[in-house]
C-alpha atoms as a PDB file:
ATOM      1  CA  UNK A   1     -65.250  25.442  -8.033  1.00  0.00           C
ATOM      2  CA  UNK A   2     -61.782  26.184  -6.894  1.00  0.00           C
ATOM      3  CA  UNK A   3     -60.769  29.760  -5.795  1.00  0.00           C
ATOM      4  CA  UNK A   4     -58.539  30.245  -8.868  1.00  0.00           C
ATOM      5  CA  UNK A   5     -61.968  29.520 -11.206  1.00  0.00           C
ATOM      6  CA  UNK A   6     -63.444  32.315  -9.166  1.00  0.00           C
ATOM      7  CA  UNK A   7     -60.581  34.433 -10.118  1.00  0.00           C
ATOM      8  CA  UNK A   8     -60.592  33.659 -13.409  1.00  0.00           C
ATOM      9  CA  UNK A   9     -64.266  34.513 -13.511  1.00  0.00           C
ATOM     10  CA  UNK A  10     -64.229  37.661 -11.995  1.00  0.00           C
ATOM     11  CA  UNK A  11     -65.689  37.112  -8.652  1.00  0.00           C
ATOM     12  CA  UNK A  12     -63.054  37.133  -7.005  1.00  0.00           C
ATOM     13  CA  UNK A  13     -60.514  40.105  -6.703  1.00  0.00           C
ATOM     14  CA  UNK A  14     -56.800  39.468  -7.564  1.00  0.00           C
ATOM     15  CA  UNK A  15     -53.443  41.313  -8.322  1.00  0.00           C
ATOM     16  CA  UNK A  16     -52.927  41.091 -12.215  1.00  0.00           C
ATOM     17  CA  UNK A  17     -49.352  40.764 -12.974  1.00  0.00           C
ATOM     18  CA  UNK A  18     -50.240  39.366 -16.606  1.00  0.00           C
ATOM     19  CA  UNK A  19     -53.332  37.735 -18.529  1.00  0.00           C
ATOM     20  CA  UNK A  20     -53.766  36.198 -22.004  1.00  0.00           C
ATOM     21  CA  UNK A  21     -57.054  34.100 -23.328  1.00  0.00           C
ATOM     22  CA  UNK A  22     -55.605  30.898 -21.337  1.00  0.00           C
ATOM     23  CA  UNK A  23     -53.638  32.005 -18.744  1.00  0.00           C
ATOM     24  CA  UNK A  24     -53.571  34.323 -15.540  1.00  0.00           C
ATOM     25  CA  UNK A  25     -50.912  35.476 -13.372  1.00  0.00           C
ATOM     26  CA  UNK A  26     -51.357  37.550 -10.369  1.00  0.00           C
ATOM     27  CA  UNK A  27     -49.647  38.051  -6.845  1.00  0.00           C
ATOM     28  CA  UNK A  28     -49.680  35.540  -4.081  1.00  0.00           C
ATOM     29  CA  UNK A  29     -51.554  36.927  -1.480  1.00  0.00           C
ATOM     30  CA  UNK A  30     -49.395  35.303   1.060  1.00  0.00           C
ATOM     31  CA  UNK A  31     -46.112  35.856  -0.358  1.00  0.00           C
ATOM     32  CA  UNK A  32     -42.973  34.094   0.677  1.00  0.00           C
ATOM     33  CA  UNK A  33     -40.449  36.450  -1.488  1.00  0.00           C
ATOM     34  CA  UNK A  34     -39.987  39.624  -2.346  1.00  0.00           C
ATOM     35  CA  UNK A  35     -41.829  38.430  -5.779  1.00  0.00           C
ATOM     36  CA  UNK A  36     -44.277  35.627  -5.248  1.00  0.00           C
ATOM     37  CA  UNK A  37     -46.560  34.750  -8.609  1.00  0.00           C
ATOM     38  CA  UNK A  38     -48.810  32.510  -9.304  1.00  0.00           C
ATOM     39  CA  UNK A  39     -49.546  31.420 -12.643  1.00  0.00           C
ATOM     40  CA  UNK A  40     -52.404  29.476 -13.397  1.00  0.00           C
ATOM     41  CA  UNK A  41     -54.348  27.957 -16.987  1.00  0.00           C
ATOM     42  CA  UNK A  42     -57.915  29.652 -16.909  1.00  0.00           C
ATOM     43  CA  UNK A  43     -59.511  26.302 -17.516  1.00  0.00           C
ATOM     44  CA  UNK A  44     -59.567  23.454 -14.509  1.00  0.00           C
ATOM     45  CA  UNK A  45     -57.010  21.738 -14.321  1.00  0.00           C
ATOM     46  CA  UNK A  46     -56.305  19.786 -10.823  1.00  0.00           C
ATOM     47  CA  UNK A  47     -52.567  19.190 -10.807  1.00  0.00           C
ATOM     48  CA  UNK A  48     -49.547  18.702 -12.975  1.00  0.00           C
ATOM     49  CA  UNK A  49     -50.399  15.121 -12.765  1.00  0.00           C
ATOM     50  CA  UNK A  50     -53.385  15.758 -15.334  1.00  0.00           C
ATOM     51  CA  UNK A  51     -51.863  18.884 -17.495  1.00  0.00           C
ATOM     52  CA  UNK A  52     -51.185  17.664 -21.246  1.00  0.00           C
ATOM     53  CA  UNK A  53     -47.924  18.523 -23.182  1.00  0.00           C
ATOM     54  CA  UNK A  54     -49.723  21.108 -25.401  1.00  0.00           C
ATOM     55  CA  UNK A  55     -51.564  22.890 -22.403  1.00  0.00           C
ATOM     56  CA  UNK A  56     -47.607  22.998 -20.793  1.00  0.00           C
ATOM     57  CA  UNK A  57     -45.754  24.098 -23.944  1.00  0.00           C
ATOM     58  CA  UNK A  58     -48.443  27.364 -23.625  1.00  0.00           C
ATOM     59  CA  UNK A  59     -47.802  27.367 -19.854  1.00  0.00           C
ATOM     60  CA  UNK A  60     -44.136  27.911 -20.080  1.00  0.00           C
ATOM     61  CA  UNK A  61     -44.256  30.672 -23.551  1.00  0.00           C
ATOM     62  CA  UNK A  62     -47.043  32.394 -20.651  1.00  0.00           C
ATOM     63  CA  UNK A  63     -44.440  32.059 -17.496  1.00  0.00           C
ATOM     64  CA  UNK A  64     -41.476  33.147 -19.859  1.00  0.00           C
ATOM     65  CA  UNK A  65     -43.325  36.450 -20.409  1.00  0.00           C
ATOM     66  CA  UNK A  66     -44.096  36.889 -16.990  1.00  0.00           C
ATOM     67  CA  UNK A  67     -40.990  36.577 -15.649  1.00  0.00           C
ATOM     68  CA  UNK A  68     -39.559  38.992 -18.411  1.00  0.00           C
ATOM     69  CA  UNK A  69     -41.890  41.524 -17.238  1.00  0.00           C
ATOM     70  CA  UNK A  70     -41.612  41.510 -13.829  1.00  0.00           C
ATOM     71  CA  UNK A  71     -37.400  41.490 -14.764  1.00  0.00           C
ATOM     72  CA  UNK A  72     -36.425  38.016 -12.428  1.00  0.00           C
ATOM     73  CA  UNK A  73     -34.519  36.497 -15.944  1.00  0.00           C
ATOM     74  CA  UNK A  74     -31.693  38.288 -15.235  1.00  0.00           C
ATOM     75  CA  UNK A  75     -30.741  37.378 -11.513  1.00  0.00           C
ATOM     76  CA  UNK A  76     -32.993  34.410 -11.042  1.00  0.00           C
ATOM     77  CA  UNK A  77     -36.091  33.240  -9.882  1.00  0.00           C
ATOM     78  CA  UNK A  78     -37.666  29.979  -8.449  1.00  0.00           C
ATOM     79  CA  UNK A  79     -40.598  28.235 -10.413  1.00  0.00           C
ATOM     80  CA  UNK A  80     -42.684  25.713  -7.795  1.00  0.00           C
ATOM     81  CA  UNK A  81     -45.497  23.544  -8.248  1.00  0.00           C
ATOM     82  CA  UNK A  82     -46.920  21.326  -5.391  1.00  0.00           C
ATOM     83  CA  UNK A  83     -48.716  18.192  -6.610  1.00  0.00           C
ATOM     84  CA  UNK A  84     -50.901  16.361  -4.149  1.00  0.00           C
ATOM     85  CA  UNK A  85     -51.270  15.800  -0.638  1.00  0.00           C
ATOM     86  CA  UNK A  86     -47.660  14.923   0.311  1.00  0.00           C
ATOM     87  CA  UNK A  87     -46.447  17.721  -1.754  1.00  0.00           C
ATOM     88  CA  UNK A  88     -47.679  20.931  -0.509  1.00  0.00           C
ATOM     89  CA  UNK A  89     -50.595  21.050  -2.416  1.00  0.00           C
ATOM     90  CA  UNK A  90     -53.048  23.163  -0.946  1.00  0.00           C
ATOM     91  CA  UNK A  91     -55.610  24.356  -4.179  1.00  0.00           C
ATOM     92  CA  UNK A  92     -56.741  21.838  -6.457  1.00  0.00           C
ATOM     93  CA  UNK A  93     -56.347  23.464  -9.384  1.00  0.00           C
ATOM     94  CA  UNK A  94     -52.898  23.477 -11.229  1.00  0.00           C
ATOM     95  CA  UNK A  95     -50.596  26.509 -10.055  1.00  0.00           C
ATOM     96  CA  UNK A  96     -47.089  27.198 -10.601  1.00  0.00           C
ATOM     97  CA  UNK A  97     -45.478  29.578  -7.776  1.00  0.00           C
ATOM     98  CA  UNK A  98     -43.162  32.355  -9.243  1.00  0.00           C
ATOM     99  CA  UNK A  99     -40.562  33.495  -6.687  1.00  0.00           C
ATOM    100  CA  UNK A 100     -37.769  35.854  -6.906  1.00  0.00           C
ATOM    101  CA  UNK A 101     -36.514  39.548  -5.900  1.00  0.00           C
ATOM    102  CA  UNK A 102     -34.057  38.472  -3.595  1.00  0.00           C
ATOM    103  CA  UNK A 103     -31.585  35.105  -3.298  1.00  0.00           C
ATOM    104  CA  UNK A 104     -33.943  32.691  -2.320  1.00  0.00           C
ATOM    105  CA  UNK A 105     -33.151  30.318   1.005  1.00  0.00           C
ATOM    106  CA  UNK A 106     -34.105  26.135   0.415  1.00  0.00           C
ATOM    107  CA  UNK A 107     -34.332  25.359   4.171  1.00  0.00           C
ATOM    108  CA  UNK A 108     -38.280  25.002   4.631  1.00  0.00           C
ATOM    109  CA  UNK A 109     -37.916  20.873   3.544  1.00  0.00           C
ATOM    110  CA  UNK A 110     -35.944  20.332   6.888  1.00  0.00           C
ATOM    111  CA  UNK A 111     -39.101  20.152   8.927  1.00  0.00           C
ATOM    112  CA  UNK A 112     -41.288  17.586   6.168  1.00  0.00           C
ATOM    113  CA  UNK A 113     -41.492  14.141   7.750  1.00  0.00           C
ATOM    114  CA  UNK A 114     -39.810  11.123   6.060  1.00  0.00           C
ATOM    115  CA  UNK A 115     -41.847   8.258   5.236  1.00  0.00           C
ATOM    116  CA  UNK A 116     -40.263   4.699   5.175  1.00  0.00           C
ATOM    117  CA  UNK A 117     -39.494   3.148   2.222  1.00  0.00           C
ATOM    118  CA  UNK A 118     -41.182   0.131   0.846  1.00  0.00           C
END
């Protein structure tokens, strides 16, 4: 069971930012912004490789109203998700990463390793 099930169960603590029956939101505990989110469906669901169109039309009507409530839809925020191995993926369990509060740098990729193309 991933951390985020244990969340979503209860047994583990977390910072609720918002919750409805199939989604949770709650603060990163590491936080890389001013306002770091993660959003997450309450049932498993390994990566955005395996989420289905109806599961992501609720997923963005969920991350809409979180970012409306914590007020980034006015200056701007920075939705992430990591799928797999080679991209950042550290939980399997399908999270999107809600950043914002300040104007947000993009110079983290410079260190990632190019592979050779085939």
């Amino acid at each position: 069971m991933s951390i985020f099930l244990k969340i979503v169960k209860g047994e583990l603590p977390c910072n609720k930012v918002l919750e409805n029956e199939d989604f949770l939101a709650f603060h990163d505990i590491n936080p890389k912004a001013p306002i770091h989110v993660l959003a997450i469906p309450k049932i498993e669901i390994k990566s955005f490789n395996e989420v289905t169109p109806e599961i992501m039309a609720g997923m963005t009507k969920f991350i809409h109203e979180v970012v409306a409530k914590l007020k980034l839809d006015e200056n701007g925020y920075r939705l992430i998700t990591n799928v797999g191995e080679d991209g950042g993926q550290e939980v399997l369990h399908l999270h999107f990463h809600i950043l914002g509060g300040s104007k947000l740098r993009w110079d983290h990729l410079a260190d990632s390793e190019p592979k050779k193309s085939i």
